[in-house]
N, C-alpha and C. Protein backbone atom coordinates (compact mmCIF):
# COMPACT_ATOMS: atom_id res chain seq x y z
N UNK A 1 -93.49 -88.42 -66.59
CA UNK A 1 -94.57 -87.47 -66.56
C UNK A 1 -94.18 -86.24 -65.74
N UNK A 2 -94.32 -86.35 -64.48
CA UNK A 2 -94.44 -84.79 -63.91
C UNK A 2 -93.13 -85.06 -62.58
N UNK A 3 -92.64 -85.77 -62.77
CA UNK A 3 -91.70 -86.05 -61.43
C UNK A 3 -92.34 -86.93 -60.55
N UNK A 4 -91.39 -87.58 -59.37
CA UNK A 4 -91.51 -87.92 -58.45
C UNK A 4 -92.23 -87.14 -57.05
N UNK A 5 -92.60 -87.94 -56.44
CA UNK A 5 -93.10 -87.43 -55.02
C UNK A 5 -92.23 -87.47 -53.81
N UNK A 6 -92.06 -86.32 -53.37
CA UNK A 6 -90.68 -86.27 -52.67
C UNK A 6 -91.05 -87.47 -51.04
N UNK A 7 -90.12 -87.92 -50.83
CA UNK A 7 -90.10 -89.24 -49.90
C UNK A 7 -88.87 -89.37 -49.09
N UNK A 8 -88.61 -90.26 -48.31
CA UNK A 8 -87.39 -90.17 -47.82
C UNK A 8 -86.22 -90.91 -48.33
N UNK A 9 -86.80 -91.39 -49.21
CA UNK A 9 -85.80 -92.30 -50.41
C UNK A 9 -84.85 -91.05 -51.37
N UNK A 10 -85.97 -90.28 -52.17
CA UNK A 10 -85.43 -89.67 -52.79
C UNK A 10 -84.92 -88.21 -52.62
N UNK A 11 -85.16 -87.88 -50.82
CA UNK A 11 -84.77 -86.38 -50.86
C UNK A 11 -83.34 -86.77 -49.85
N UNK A 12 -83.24 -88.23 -49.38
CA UNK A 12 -82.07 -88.51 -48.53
C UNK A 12 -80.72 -87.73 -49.24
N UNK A 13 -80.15 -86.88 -48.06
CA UNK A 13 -78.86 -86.50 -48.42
C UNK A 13 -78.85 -85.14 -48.71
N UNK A 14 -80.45 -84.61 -49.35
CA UNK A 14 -80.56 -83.34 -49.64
C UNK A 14 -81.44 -82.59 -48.70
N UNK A 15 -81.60 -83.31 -47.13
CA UNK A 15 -82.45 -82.47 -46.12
C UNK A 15 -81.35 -81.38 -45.66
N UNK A 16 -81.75 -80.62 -45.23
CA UNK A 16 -80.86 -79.46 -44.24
C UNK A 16 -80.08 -80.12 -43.31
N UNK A 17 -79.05 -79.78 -43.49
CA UNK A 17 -77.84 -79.60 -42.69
C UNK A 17 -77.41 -81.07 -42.97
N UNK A 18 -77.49 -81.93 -44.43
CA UNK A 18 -76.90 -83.02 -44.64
C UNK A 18 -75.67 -83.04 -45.47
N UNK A 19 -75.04 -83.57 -45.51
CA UNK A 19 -73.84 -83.62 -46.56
C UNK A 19 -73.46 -84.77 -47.49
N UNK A 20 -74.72 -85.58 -47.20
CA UNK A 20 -73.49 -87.05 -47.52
C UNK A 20 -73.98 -87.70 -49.06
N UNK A 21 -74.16 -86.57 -49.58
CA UNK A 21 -74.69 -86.90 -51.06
C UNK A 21 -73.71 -86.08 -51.60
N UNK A 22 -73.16 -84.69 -51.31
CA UNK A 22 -72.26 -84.01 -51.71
C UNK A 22 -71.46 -84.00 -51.79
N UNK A 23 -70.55 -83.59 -52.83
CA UNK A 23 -68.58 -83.70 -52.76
C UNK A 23 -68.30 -82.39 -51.74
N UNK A 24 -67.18 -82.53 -51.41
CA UNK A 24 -66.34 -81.05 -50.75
C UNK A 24 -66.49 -80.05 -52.00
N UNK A 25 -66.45 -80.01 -53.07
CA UNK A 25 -66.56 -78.89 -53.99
C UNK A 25 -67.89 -78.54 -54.07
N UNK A 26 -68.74 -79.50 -53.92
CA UNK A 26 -70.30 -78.69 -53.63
C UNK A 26 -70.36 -78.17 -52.75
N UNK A 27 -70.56 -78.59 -52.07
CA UNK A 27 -70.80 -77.86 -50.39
C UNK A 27 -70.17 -76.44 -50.41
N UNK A 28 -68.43 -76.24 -50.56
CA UNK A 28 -68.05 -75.03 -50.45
C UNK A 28 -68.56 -74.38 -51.55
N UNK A 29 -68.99 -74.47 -52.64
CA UNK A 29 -70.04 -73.95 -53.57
C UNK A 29 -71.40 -73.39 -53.07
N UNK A 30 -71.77 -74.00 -52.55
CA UNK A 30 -73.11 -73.73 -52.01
C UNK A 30 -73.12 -73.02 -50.44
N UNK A 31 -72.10 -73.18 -50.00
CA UNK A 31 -71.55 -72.35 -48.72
C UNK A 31 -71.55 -71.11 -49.65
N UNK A 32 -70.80 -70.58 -50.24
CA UNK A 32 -70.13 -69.61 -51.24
C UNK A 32 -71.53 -68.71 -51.47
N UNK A 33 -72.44 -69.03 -51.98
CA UNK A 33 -73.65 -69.32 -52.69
C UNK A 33 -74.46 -68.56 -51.94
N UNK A 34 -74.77 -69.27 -50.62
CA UNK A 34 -75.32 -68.79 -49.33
C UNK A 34 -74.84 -67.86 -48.82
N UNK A 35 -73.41 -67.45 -48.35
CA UNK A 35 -72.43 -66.39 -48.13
C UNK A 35 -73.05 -65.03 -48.74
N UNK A 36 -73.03 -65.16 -50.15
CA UNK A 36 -73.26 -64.37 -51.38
C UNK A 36 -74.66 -63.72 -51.01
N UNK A 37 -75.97 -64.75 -51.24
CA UNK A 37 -77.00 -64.58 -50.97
C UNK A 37 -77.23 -63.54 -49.65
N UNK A 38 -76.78 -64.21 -48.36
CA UNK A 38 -76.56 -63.60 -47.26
C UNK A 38 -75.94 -61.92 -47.34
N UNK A 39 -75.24 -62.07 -47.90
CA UNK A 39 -74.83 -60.45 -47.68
C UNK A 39 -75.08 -59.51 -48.46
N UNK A 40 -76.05 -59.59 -49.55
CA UNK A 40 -76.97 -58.88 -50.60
C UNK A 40 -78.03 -58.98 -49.30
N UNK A 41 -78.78 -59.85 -48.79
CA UNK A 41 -79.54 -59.58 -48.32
C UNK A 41 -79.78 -58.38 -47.30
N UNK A 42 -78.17 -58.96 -46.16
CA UNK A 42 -77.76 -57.61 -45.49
C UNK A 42 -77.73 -55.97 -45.57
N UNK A 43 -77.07 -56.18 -46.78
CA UNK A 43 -77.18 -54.96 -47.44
C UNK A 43 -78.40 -54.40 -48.04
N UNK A 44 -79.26 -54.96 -48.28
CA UNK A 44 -80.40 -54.47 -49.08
C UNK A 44 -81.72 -54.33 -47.30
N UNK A 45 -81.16 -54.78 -46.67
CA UNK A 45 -81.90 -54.49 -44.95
C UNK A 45 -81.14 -53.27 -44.58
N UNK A 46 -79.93 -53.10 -44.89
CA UNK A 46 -79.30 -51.88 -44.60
C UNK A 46 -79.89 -50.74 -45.19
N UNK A 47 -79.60 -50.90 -46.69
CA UNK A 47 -80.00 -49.74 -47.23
C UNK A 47 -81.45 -49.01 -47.18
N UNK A 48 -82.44 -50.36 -46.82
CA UNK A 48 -84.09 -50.27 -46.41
C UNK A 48 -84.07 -49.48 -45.40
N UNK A 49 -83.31 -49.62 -44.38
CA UNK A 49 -83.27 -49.02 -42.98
C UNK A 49 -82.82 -47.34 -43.60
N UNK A 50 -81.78 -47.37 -44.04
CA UNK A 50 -80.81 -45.69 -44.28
C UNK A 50 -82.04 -44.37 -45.23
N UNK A 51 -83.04 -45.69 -45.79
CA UNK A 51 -83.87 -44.80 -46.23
C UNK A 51 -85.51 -44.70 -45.87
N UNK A 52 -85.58 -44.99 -44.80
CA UNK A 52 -86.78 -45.17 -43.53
C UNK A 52 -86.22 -43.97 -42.72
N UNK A 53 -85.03 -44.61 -42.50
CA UNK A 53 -84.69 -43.27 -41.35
C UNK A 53 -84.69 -41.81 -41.64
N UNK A 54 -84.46 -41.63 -43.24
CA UNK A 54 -83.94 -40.03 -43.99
C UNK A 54 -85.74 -39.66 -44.32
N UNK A 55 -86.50 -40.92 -44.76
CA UNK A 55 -87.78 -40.35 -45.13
C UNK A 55 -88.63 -39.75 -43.49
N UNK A 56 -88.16 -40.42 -41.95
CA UNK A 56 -89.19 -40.45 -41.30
C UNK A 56 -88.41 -39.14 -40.50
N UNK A 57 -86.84 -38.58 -40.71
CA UNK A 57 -86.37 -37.33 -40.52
C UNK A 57 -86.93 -36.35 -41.45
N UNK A 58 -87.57 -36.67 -42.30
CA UNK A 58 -88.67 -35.31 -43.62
C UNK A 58 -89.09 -34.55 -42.58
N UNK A 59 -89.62 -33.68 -43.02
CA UNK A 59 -90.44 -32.58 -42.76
C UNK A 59 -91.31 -31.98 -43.56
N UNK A 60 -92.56 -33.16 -43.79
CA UNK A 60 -93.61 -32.56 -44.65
C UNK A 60 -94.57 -31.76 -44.27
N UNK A 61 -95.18 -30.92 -45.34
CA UNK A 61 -96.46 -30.10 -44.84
C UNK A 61 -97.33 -30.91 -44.06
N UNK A 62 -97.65 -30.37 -43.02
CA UNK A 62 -98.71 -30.61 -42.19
C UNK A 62 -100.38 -30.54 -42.75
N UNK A 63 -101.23 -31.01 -42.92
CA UNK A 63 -102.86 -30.68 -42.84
C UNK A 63 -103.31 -30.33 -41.97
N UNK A 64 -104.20 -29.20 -41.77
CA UNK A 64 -104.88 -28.69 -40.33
C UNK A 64 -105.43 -29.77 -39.56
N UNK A 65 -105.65 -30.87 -40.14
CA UNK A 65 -106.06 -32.01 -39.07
C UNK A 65 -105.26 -32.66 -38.18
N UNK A 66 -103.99 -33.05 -38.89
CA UNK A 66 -102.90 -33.63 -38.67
C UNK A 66 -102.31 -32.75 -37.19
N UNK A 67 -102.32 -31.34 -37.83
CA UNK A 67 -101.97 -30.08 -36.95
C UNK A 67 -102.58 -30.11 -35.57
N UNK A 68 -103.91 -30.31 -35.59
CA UNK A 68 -104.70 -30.43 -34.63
C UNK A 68 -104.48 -31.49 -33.28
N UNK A 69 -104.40 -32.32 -34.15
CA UNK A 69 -103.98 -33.84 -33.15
C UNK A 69 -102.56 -33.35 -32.65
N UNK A 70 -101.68 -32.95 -33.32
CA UNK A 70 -99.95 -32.62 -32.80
C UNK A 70 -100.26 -31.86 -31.48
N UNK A 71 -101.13 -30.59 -31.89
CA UNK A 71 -101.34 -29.73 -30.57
C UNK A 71 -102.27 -30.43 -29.30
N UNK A 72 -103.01 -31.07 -29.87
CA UNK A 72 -103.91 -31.41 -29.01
C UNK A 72 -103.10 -32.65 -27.72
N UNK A 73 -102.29 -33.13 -28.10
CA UNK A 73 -101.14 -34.23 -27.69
C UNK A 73 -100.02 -33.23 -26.94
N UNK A 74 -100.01 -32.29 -27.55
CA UNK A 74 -99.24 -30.94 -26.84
C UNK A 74 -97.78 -31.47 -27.07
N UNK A 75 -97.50 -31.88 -27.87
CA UNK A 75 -95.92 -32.21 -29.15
C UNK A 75 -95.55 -30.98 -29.25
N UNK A 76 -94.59 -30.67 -29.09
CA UNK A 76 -94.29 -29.55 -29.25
C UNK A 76 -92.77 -29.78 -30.73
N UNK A 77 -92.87 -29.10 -31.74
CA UNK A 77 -91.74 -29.58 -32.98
C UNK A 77 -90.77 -28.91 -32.52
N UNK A 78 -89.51 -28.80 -33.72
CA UNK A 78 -88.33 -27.95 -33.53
C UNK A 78 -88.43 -26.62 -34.71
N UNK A 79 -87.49 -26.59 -34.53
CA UNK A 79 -87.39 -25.13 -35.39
C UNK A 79 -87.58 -23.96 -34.15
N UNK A 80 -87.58 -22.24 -35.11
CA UNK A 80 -87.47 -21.23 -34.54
C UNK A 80 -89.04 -21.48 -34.22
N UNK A 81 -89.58 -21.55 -34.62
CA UNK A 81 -91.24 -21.73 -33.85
C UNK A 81 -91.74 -22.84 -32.91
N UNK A 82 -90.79 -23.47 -33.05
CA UNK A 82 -91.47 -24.47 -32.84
C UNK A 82 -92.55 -25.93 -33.86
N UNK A 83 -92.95 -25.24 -35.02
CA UNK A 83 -94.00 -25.63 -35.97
C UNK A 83 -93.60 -26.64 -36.99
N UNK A 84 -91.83 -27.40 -37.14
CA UNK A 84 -91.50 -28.15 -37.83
C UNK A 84 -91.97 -29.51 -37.07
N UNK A 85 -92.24 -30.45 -37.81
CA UNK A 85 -92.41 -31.46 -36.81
C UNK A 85 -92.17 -33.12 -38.02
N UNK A 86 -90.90 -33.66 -37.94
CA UNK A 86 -91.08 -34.91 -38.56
C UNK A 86 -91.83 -35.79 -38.66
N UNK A 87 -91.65 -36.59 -40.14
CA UNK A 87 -92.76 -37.52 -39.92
C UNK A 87 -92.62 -38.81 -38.78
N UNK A 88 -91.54 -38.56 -38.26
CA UNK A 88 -91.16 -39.56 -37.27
C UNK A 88 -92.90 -39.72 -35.75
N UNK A 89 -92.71 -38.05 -35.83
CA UNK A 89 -93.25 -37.49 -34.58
C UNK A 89 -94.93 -37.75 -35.09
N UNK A 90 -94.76 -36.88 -36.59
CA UNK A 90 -96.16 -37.13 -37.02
C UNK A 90 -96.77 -38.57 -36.63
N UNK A 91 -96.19 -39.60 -37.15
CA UNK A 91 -96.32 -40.77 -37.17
C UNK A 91 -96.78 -41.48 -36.02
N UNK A 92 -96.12 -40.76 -34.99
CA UNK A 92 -96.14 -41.43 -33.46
C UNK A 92 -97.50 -40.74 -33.02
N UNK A 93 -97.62 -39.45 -33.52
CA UNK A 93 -98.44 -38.94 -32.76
C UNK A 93 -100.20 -39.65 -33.43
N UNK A 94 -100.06 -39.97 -33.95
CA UNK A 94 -101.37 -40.74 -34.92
C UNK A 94 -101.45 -41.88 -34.20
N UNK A 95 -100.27 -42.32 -33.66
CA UNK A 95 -100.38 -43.91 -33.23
C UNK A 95 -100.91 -43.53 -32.07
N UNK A 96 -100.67 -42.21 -30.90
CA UNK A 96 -101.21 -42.34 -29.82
C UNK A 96 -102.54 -42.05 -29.65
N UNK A 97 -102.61 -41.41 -30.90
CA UNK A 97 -104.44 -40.59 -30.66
C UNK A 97 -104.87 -42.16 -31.09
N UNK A 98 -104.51 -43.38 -32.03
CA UNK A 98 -105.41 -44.14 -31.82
C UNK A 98 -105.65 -45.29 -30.76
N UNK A 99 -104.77 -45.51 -30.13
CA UNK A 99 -104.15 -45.56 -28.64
C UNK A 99 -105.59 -45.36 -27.80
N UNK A 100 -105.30 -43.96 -28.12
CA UNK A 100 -106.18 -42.88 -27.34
C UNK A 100 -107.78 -43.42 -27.15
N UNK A 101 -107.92 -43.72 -28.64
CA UNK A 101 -109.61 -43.86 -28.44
C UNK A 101 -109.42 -45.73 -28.58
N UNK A 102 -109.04 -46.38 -28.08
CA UNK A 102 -109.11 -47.63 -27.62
C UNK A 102 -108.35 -48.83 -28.69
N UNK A 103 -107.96 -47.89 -29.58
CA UNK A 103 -107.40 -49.69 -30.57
C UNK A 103 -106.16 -50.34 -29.73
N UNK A 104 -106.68 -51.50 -29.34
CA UNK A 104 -105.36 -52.28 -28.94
C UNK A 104 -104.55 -52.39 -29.47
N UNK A 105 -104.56 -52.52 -30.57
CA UNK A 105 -103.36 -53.06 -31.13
C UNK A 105 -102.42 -51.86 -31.15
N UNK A 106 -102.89 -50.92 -31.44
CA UNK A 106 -102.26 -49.36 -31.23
C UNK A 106 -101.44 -49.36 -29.95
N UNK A 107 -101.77 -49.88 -29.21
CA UNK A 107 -101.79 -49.86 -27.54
C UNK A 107 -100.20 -50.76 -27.20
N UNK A 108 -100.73 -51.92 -28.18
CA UNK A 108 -99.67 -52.93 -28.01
C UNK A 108 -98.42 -52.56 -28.56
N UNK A 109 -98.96 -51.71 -29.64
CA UNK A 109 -97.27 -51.15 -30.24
C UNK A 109 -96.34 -50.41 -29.86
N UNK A 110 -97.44 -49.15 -28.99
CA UNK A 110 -96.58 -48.66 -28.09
C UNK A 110 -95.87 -49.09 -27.36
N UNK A 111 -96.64 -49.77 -26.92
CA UNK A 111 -95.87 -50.58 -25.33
C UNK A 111 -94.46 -51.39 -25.91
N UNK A 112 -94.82 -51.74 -27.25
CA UNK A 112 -93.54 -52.63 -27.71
C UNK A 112 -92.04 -51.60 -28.37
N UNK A 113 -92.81 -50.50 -29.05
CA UNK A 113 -91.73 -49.68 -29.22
C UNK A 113 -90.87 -49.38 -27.80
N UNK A 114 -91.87 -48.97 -26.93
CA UNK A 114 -91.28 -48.75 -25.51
C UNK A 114 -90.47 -49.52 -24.50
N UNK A 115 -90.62 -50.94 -25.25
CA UNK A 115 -89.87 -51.70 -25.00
C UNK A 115 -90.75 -52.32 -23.66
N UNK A 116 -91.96 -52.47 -23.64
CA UNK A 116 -92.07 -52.83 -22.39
C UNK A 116 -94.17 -54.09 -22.54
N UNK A 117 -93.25 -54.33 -23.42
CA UNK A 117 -94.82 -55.32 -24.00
C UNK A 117 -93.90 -56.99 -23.47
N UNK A 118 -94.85 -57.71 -23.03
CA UNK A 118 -94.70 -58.95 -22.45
C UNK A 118 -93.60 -60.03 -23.05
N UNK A 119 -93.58 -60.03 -24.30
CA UNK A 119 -92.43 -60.45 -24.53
C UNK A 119 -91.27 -60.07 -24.25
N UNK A 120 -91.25 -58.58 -24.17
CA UNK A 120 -89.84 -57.96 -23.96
C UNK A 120 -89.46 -58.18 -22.93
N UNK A 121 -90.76 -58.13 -21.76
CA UNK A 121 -90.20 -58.09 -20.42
C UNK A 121 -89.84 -59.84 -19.82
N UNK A 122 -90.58 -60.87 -21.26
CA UNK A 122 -89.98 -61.56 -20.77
C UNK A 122 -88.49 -62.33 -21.25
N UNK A 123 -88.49 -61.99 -22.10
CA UNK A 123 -87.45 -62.06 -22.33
C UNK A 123 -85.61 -61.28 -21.49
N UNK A 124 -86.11 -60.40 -20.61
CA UNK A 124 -85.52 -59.60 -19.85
C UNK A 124 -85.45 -60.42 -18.73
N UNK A 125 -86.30 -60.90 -18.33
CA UNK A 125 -86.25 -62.32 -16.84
C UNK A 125 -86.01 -62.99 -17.31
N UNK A 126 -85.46 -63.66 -18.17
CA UNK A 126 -85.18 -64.63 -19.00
C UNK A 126 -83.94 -64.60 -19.29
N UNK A 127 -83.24 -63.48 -19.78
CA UNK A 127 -81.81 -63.27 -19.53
C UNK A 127 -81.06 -62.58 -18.00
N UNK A 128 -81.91 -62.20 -17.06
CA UNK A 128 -81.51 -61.70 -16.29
C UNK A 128 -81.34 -63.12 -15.25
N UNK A 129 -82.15 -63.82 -15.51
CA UNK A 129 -82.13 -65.35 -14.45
C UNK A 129 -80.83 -66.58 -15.59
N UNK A 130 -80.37 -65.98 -16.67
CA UNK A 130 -79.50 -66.63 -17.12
C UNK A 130 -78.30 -66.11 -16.38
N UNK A 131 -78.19 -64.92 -15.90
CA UNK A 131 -76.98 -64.42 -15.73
C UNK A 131 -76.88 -64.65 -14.07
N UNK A 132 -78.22 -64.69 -13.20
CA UNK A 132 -77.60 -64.79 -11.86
C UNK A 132 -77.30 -66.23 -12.05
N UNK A 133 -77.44 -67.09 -12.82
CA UNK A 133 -77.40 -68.89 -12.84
C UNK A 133 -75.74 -68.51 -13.29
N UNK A 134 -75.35 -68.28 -14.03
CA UNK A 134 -74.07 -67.85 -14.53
C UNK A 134 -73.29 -67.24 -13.16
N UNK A 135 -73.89 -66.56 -12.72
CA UNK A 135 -72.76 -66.40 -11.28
C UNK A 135 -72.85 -67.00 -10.61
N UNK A 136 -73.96 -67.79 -10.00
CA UNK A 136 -73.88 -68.98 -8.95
C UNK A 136 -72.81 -69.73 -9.74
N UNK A 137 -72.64 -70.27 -11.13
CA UNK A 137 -72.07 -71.10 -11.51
C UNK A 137 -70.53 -71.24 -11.17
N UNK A 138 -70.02 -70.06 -11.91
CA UNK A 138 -68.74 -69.54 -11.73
C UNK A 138 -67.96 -68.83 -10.38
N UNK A 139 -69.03 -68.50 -9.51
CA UNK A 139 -68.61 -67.84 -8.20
C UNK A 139 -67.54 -68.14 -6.92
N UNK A 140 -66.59 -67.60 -6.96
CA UNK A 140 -65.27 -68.86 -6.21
C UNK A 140 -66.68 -68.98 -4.51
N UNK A 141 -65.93 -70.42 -4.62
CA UNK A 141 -66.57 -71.22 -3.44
C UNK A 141 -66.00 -70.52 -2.11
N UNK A 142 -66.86 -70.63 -1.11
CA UNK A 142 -66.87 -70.21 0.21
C UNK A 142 -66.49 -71.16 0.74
N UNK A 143 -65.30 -70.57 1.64
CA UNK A 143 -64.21 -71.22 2.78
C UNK A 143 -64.86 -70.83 4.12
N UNK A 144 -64.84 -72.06 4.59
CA UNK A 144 -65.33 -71.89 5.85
C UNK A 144 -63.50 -71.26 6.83
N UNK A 145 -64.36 -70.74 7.55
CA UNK A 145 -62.93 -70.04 8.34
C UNK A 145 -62.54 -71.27 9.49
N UNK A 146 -61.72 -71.69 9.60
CA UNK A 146 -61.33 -72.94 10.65
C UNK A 146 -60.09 -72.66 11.48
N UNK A 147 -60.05 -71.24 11.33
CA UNK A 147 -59.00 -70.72 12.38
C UNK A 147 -57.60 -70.93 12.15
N UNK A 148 -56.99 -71.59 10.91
CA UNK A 148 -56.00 -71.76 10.26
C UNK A 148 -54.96 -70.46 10.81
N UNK A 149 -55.71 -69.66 9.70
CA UNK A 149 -54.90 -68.30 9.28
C UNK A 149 -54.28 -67.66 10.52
N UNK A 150 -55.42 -67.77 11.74
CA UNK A 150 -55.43 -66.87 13.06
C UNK A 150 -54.25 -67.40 13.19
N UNK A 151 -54.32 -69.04 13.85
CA UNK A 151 -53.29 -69.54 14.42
C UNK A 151 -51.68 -69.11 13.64
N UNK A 152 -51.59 -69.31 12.46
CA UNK A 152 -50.40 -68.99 11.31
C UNK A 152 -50.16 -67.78 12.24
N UNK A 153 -51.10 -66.56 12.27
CA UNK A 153 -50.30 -65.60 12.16
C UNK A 153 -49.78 -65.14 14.02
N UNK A 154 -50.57 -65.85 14.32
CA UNK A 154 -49.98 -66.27 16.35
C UNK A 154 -48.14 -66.66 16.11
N UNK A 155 -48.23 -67.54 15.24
CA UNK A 155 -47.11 -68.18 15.53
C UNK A 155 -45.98 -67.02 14.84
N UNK A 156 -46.29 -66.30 13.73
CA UNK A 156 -45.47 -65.16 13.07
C UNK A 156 -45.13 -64.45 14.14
N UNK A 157 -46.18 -64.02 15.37
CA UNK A 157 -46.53 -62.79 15.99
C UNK A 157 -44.61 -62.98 16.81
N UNK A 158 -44.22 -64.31 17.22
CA UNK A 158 -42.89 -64.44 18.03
C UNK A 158 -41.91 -63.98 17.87
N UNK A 159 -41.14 -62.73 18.43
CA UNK A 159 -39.88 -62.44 17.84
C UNK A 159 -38.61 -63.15 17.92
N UNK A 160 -38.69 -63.88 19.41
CA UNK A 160 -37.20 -64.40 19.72
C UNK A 160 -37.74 -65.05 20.70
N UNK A 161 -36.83 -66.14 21.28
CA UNK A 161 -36.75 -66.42 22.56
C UNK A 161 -37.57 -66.39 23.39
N UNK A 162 -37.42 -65.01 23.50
CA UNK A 162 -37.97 -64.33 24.91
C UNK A 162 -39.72 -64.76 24.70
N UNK A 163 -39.88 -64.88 23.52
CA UNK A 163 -41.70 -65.05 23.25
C UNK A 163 -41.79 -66.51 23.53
N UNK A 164 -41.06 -67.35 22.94
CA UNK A 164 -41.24 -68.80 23.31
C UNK A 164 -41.82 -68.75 24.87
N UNK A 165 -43.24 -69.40 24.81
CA UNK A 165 -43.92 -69.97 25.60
C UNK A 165 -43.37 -70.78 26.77
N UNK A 166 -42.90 -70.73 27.90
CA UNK A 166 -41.86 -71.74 28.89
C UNK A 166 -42.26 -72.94 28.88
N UNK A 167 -43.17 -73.20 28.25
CA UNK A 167 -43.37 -75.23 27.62
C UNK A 167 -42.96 -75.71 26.77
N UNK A 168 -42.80 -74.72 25.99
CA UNK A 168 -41.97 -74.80 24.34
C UNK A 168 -40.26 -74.34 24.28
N UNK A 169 -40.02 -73.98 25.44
CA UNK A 169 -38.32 -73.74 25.92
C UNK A 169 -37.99 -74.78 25.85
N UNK A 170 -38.09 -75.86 26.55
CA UNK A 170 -37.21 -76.90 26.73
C UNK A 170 -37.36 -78.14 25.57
N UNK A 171 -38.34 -77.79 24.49
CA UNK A 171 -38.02 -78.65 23.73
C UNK A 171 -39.70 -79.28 23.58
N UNK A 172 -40.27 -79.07 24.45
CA UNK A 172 -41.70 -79.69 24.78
C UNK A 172 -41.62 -80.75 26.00
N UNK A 173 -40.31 -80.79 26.47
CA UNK A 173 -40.47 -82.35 27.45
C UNK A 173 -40.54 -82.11 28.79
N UNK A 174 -40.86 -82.94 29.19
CA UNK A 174 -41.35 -82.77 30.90
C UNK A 174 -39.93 -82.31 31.29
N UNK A 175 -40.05 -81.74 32.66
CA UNK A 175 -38.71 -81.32 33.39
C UNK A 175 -38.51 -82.93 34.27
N UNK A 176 -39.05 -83.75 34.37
CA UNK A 176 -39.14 -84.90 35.17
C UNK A 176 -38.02 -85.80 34.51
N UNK A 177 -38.34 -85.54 32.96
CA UNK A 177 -37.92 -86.27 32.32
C UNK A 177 -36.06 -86.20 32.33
N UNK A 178 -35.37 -84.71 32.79
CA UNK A 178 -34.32 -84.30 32.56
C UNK A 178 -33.32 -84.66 33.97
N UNK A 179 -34.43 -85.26 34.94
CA UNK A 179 -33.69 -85.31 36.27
C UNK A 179 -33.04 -86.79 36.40
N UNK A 180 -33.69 -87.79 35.09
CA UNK A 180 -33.41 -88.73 35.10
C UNK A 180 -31.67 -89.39 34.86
């Protein structure tokens, strides 16, 4: 009739990230497959982007309303007048006038374009406490100073003879010992 009801009998082998129903020629098939899929996709996010960016660099006619809000925000465009103004700017500037008269969500976008809406920032303590954990981790260990080095370089400091200590002349041994 209409098929089976999927179960763990009959989808065994074909859940994500399983293999053991497949030959090596499937799999790299379907790797292949995915690969393929994957980078049409890429590309078609690319090319979405290359033509967002060229439409929101336009420079369309303005409406005296539109106009109004630009000045009133005190945006100032480019050009020899000043009076060109992209739809980039247009765009932004609509988002702040509604900002302006209270829509949150308006509010929230800013803050997120700006990079500074709660996820962002947490995600920022979030990698910033990964990285001091990362230097505690890796950080060469602290030597306690035990006077090693000092002493080493006491004993360098001797040129000859003449520095030898008169306890350390004779060898270290008592003079008692030599009368014997």
């Amino acid at each position: 009739m209409g098929g089976e009801v999927a179960n763990d009998e009959n989808i065994k082998g074909y859940q994500f990230g399983s293999t053991e129903k497949r030959t090596a020629e499937e799999q790299r098939e379907l790797k292949s497959k995915g690969g393929k899929a994957s980078g049409i996709a890429r590309r078609r996010k690319r090319d979405a982007r290359k033509i967002m960016e060229s439409v929101l660099k336009s420079k369309p006619v303005m409406d005296a309303e539109t106009r109004k809000v630009v000045d009133r925000l005190g945006i100032q465009g480019s050009g020899k007048n000043k009076d060109q103004y992209d739809l980039e700017l247009i765009a932004t500037a609509a988002l702040m006038q509604k900002a302006m008269r209270g829509d949150v969500k308006a509010h929230r976008l800013i803050l997120e374009i700006m990079g500074e809406d709660a996820a962002t920032n947490r995600e920022r303590e979030r990698m910033e406490h990964e990285r001091q954990m990362l230097e505690m981790q890796y950080a060469p260990p602290e030597v306690a100073d035990d006077g090693f080095i000092e002493a080493l370089n006491a004993v360098n400091a001797f040129d000859g003879p003449e520095d030898v200590p008169m306890d350390l002349e004779d060898g270290g041994e008592d003079e008692d010992s030599d009368a014997e």
